[in-house]
N, C-alpha and C. Protein backbone atom coordinates (compact mmCIF):
# COMPACT_ATOMS: atom_id res chain seq x y z
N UNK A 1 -33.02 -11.12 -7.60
CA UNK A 1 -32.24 -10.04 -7.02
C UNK A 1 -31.48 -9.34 -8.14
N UNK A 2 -31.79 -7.85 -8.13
CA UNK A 2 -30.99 -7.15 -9.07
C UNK A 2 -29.54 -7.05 -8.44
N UNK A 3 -28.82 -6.99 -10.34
CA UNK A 3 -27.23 -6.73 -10.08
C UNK A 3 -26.81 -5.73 -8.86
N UNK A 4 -27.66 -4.56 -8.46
CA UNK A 4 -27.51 -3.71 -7.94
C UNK A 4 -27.45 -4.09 -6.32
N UNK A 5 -28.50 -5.02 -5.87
CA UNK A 5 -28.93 -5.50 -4.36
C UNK A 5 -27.28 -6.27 -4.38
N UNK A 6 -27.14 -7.08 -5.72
CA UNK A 6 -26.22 -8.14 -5.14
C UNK A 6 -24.89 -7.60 -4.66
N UNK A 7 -24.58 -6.19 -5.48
CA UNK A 7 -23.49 -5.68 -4.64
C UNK A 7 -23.56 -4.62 -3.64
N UNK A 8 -24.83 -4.08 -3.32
CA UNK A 8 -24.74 -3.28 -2.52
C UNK A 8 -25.89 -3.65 -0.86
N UNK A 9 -25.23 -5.00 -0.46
CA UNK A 9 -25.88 -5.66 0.41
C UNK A 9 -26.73 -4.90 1.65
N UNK A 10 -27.81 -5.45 1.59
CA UNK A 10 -29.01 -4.65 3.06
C UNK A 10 -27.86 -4.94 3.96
N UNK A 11 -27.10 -3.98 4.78
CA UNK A 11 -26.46 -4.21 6.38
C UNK A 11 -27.40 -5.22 6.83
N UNK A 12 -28.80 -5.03 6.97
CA UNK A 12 -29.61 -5.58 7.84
C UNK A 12 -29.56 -7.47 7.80
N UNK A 13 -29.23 -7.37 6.68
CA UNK A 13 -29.01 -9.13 6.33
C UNK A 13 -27.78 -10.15 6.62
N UNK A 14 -26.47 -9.17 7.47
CA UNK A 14 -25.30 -9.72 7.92
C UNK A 14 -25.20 -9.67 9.48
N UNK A 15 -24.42 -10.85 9.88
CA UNK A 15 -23.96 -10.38 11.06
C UNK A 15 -23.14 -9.29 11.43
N UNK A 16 -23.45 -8.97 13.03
CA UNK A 16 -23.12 -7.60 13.26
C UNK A 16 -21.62 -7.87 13.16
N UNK A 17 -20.93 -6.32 13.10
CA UNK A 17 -19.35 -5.87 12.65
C UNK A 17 -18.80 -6.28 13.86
N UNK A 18 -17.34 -6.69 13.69
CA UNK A 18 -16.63 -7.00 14.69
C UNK A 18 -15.75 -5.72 15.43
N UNK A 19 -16.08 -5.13 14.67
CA UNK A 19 -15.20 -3.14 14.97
C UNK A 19 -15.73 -2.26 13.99
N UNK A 20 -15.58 -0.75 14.45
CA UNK A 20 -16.48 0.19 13.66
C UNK A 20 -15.72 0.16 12.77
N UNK A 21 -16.09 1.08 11.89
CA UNK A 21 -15.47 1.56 10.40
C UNK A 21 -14.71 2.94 11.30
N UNK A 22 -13.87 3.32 10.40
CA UNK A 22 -12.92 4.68 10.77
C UNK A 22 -12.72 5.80 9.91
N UNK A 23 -12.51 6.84 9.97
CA UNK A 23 -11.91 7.52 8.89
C UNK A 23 -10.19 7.79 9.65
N UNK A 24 -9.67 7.75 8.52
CA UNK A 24 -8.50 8.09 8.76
C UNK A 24 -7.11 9.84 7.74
N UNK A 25 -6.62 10.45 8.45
CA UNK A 25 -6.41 11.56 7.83
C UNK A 25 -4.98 11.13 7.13
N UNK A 26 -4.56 10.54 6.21
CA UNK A 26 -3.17 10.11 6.23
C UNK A 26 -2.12 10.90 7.06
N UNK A 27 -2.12 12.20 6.41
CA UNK A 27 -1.24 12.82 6.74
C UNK A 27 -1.24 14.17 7.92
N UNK A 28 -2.48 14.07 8.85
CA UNK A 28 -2.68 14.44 10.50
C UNK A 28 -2.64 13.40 11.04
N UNK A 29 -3.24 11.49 11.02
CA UNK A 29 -3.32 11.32 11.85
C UNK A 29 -2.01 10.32 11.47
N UNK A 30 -1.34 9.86 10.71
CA UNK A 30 -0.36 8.45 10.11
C UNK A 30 1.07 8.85 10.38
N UNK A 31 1.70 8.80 11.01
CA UNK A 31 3.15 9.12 11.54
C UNK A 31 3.81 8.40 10.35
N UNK A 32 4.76 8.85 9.72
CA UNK A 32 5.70 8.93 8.40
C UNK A 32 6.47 7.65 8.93
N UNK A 33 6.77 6.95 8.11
CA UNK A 33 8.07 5.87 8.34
C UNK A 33 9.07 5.97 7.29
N UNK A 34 10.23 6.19 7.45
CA UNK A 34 11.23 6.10 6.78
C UNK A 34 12.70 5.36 6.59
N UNK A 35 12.90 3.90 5.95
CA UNK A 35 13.88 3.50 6.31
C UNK A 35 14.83 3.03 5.13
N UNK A 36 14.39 3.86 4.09
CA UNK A 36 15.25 3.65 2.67
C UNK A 36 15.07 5.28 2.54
N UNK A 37 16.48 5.93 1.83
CA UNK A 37 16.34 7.41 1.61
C UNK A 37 15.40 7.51 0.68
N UNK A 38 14.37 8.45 0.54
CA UNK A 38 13.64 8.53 -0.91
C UNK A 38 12.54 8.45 -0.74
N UNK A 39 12.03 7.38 -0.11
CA UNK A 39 10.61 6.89 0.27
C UNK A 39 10.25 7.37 1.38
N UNK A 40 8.55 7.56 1.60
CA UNK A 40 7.68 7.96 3.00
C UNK A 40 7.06 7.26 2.66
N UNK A 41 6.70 6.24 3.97
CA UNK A 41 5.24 5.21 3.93
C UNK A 41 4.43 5.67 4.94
N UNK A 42 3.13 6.15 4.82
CA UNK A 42 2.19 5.74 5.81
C UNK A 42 1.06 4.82 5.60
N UNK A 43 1.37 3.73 6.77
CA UNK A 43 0.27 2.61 6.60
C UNK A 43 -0.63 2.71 7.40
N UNK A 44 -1.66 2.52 6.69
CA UNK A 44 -3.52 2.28 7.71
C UNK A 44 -3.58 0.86 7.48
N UNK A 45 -3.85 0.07 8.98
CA UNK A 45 -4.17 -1.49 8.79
C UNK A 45 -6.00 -1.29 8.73
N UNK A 46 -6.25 -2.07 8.44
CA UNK A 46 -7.66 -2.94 8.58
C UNK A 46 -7.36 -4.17 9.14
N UNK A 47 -7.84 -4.87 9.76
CA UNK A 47 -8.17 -6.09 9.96
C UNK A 47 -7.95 -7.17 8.72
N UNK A 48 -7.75 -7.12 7.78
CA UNK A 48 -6.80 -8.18 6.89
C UNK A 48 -6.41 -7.65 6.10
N UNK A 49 -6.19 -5.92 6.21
CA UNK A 49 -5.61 -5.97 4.57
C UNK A 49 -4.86 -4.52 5.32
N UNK A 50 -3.31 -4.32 4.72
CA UNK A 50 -2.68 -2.89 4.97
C UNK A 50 -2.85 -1.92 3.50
N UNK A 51 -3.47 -1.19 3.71
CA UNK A 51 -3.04 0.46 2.42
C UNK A 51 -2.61 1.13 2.89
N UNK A 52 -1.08 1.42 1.71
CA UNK A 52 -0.24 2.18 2.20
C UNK A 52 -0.28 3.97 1.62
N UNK A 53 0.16 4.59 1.80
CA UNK A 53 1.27 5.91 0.71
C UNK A 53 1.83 5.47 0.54
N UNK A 54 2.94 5.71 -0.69
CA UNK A 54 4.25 5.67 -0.74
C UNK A 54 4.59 7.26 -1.45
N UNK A 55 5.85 7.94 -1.16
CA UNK A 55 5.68 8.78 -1.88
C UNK A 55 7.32 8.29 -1.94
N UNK A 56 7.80 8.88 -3.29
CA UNK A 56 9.12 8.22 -3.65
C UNK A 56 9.63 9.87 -4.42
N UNK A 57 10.65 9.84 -3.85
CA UNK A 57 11.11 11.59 -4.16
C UNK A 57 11.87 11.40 -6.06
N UNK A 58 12.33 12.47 -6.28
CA UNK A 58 13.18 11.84 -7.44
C UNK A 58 14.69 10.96 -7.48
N UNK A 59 14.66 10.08 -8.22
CA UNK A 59 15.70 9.33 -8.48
C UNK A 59 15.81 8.82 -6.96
N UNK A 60 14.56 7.84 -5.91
CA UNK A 60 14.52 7.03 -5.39
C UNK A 60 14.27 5.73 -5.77
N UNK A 61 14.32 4.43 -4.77
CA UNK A 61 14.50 2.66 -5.82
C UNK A 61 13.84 2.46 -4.45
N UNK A 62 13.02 1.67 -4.42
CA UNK A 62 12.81 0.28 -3.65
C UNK A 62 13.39 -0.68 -4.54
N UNK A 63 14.71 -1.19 -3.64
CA UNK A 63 15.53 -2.33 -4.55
C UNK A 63 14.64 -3.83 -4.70
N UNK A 64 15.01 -4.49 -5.88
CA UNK A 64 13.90 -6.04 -6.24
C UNK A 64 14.13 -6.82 -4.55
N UNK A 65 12.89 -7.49 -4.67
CA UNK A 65 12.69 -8.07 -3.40
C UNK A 65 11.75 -8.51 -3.71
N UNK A 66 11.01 -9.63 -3.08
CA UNK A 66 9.71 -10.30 -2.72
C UNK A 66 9.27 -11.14 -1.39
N UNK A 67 8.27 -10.57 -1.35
CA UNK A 67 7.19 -10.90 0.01
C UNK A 67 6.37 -12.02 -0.02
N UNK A 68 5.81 -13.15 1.15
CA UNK A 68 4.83 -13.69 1.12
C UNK A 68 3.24 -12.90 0.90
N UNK A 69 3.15 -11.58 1.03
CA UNK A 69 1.87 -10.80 1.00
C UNK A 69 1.62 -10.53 -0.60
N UNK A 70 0.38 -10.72 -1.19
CA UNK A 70 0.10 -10.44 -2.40
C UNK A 70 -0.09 -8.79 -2.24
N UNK A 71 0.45 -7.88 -3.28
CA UNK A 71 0.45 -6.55 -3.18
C UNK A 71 0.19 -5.75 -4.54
N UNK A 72 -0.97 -4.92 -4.46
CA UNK A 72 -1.48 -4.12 -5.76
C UNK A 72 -1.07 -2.66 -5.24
N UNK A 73 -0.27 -2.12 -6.63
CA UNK A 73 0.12 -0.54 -6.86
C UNK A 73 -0.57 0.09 -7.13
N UNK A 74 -0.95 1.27 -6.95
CA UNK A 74 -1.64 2.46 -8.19
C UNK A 74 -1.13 3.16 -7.83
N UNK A 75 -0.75 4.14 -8.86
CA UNK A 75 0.21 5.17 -9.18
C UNK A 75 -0.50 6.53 -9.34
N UNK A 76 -1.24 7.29 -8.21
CA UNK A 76 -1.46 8.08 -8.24
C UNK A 76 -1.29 9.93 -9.28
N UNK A 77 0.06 9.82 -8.94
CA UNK A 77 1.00 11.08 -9.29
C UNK A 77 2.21 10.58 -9.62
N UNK A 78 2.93 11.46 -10.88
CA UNK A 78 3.87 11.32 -11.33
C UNK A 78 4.14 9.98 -12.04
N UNK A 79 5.35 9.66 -12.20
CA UNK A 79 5.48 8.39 -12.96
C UNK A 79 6.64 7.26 -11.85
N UNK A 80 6.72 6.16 -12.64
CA UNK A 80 7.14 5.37 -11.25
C UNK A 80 8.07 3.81 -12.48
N UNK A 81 9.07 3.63 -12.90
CA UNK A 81 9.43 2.64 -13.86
C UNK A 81 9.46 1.53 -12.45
N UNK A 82 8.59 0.68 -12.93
CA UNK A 82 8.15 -0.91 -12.51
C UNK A 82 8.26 -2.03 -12.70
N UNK A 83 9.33 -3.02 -12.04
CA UNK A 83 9.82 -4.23 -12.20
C UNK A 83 8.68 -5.47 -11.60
N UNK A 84 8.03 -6.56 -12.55
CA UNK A 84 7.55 -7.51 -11.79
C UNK A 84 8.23 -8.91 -13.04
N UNK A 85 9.44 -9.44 -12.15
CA UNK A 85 9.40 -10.39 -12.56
C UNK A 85 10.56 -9.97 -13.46
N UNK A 86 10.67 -10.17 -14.94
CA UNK A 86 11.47 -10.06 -15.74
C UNK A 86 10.81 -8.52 -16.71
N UNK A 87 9.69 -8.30 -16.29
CA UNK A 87 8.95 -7.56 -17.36
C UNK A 87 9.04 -5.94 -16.42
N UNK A 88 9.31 -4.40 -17.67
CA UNK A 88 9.58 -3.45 -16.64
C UNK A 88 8.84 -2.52 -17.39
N UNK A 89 7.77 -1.89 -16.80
CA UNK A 89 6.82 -0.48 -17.45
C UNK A 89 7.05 0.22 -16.68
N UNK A 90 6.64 1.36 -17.34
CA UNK A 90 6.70 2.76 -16.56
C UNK A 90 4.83 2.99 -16.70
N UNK A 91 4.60 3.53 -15.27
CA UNK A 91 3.24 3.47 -14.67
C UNK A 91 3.04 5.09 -14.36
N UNK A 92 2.19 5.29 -14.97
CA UNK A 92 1.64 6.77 -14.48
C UNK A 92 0.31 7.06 -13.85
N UNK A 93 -0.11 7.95 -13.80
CA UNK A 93 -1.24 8.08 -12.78
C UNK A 93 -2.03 7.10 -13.66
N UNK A 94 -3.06 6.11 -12.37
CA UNK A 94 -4.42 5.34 -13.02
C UNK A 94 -3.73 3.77 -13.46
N UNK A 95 -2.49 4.02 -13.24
CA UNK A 95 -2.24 2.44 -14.10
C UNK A 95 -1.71 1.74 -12.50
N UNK A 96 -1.72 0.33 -12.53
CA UNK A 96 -1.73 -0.31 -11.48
C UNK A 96 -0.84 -1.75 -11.92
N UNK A 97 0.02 -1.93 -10.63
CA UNK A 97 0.40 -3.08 -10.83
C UNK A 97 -0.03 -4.14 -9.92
N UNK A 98 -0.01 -5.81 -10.64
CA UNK A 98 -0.30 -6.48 -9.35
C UNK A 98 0.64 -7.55 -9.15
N UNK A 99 1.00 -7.41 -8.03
CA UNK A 99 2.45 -8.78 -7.95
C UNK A 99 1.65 -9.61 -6.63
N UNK A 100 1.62 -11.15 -7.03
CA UNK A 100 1.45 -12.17 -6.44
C UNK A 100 2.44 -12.43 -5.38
N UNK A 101 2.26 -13.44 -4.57
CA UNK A 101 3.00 -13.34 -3.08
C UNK A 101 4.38 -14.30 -4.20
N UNK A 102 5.79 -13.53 -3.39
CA UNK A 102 6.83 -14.52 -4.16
C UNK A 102 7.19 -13.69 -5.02
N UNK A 103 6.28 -12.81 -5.98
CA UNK A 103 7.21 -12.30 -7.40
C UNK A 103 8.05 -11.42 -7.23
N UNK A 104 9.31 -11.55 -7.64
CA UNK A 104 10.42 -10.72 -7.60
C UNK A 104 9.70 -9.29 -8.08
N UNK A 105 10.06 -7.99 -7.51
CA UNK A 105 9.42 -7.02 -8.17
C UNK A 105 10.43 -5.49 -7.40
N UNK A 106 10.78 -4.31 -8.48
CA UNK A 106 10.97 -3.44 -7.78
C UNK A 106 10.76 -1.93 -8.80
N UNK A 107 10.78 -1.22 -7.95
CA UNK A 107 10.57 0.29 -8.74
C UNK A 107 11.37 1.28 -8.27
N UNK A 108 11.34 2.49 -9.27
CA UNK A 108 12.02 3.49 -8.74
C UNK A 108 11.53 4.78 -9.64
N UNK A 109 12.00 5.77 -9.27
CA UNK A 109 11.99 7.32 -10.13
C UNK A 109 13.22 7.82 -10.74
N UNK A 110 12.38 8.34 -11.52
CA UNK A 110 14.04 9.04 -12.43
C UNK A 110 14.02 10.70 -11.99
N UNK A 111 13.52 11.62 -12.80
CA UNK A 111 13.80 12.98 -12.84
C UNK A 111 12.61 13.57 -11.69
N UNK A 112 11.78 12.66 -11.41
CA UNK A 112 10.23 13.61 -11.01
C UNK A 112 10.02 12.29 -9.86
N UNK A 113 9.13 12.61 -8.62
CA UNK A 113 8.27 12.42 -7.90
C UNK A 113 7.49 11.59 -8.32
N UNK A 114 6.76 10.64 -7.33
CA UNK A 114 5.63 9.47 -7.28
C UNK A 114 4.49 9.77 -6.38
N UNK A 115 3.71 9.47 -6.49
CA UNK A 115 3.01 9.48 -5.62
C UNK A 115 2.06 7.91 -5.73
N UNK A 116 2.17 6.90 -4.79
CA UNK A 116 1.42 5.59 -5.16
C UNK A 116 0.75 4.88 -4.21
N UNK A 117 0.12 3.91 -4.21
CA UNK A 117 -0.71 3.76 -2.79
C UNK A 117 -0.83 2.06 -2.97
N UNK A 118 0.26 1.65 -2.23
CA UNK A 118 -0.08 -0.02 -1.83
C UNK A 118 -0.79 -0.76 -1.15
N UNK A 119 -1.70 -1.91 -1.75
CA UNK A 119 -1.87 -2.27 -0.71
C UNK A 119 -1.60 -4.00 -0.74
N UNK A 120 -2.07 -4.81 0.54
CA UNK A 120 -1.09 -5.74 1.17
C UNK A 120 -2.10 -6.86 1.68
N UNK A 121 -2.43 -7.83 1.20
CA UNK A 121 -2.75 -8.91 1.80
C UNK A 121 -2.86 -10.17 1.59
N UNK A 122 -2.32 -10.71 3.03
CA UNK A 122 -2.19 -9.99 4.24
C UNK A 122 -1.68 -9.01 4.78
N UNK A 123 -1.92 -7.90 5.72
CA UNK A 123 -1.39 -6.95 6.19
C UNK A 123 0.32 -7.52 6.09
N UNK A 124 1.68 -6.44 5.18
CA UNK A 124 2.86 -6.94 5.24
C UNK A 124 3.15 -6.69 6.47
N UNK A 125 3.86 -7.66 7.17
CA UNK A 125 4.29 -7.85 8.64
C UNK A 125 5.61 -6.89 8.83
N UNK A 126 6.40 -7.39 7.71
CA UNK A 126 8.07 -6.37 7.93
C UNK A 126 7.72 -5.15 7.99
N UNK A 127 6.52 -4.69 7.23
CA UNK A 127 6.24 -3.12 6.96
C UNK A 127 6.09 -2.89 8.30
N UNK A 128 4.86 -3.40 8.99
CA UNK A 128 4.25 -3.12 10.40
C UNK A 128 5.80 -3.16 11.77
N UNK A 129 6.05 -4.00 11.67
CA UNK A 129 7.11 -4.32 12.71
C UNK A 129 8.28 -2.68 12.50
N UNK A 130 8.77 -2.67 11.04
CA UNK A 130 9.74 -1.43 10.82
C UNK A 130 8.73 -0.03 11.32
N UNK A 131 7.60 -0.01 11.26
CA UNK A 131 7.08 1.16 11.54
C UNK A 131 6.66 1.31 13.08
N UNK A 132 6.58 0.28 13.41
CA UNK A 132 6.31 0.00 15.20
C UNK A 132 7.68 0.61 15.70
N UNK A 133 8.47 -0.06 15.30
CA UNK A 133 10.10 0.19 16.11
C UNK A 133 10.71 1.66 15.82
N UNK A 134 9.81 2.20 14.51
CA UNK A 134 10.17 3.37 14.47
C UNK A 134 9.75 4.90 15.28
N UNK A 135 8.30 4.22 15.85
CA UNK A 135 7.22 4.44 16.64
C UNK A 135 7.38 4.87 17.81
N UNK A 136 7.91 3.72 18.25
CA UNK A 136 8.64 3.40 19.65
C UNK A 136 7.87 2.82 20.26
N UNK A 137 6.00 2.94 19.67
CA UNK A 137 5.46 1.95 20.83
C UNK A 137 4.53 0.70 20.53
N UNK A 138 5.13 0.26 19.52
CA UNK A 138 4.85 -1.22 19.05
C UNK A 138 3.72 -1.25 18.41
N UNK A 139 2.88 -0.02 17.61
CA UNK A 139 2.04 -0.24 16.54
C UNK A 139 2.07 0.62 15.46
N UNK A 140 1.42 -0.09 14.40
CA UNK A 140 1.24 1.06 13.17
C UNK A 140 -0.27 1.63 13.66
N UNK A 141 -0.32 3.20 12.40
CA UNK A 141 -2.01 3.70 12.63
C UNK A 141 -3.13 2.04 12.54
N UNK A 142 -4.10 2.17 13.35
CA UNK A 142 -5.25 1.25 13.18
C UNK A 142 -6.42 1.94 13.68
């Protein structure tokens, strides 16, 4: 079997899907959550894994904190100074961070805009629950 078969598997050789595939519009179909000034999240779940937006205005912080969910950054737009642990870069478009479940980690903007896209797994639960209640009717987009 070529390198090529091995990653781009015949459908025909798996069991059938448990739910279709989707497209999703972030920003027609993903209702905005907001509960730190600065930041907009919209989250799309999958079935085990959440990707988020984040867009972080200037001179916004997600203050240090850590989660049981393992979570990878990429930094779309603009620039974004990035705490994991004791160690702090500044991330610009294409560069990515990855923090393990547990690692202390936080970021913020200085003069300019972010644009970055998280994602979460397991789907982060606090994220889902804050965006349900913000909702009003007990789910995020899926």
């Amino acid at each position: 079997m070529s390198q090529e078969q091995l990653y781009f598997t015949d459908p025909s050789t798996l069991p059938p899907p448990s739910e279709p595939g989707r497209f999703v519009d972030l920003h027609a179909d993903v209702e905005a959550v907001s509960f730190r000034q600065g930041l907009v999240f919209r989250p799309v779940l999958g079935q085990g894994v959440l990707v988020m937006e984040v867009a972080f205005q200037p001179h916004a912080e997600a203050p240090r904190h850590a989660h049981e969910e393992e979570q990878i950054t990429v930094v779309v737009e603009g620039e974004l100074e990035f705490e994991i642990g004791d160690e702090t870069r500044i991330l610009r478009p294409g560069m990515v961070a990855v923090i393990p479940p547990r690692v202390p980690h936080a970021a913020r903007t200085h003069a300019a805009a972010c644009l970055e896209y998280d994602t979460f797994h397991p789907p982060r639960q606090a994220l889902l629950d804050l965006a349900a209640a913000q909702a009003g009717d007990g789910s995020a987009e899926r």
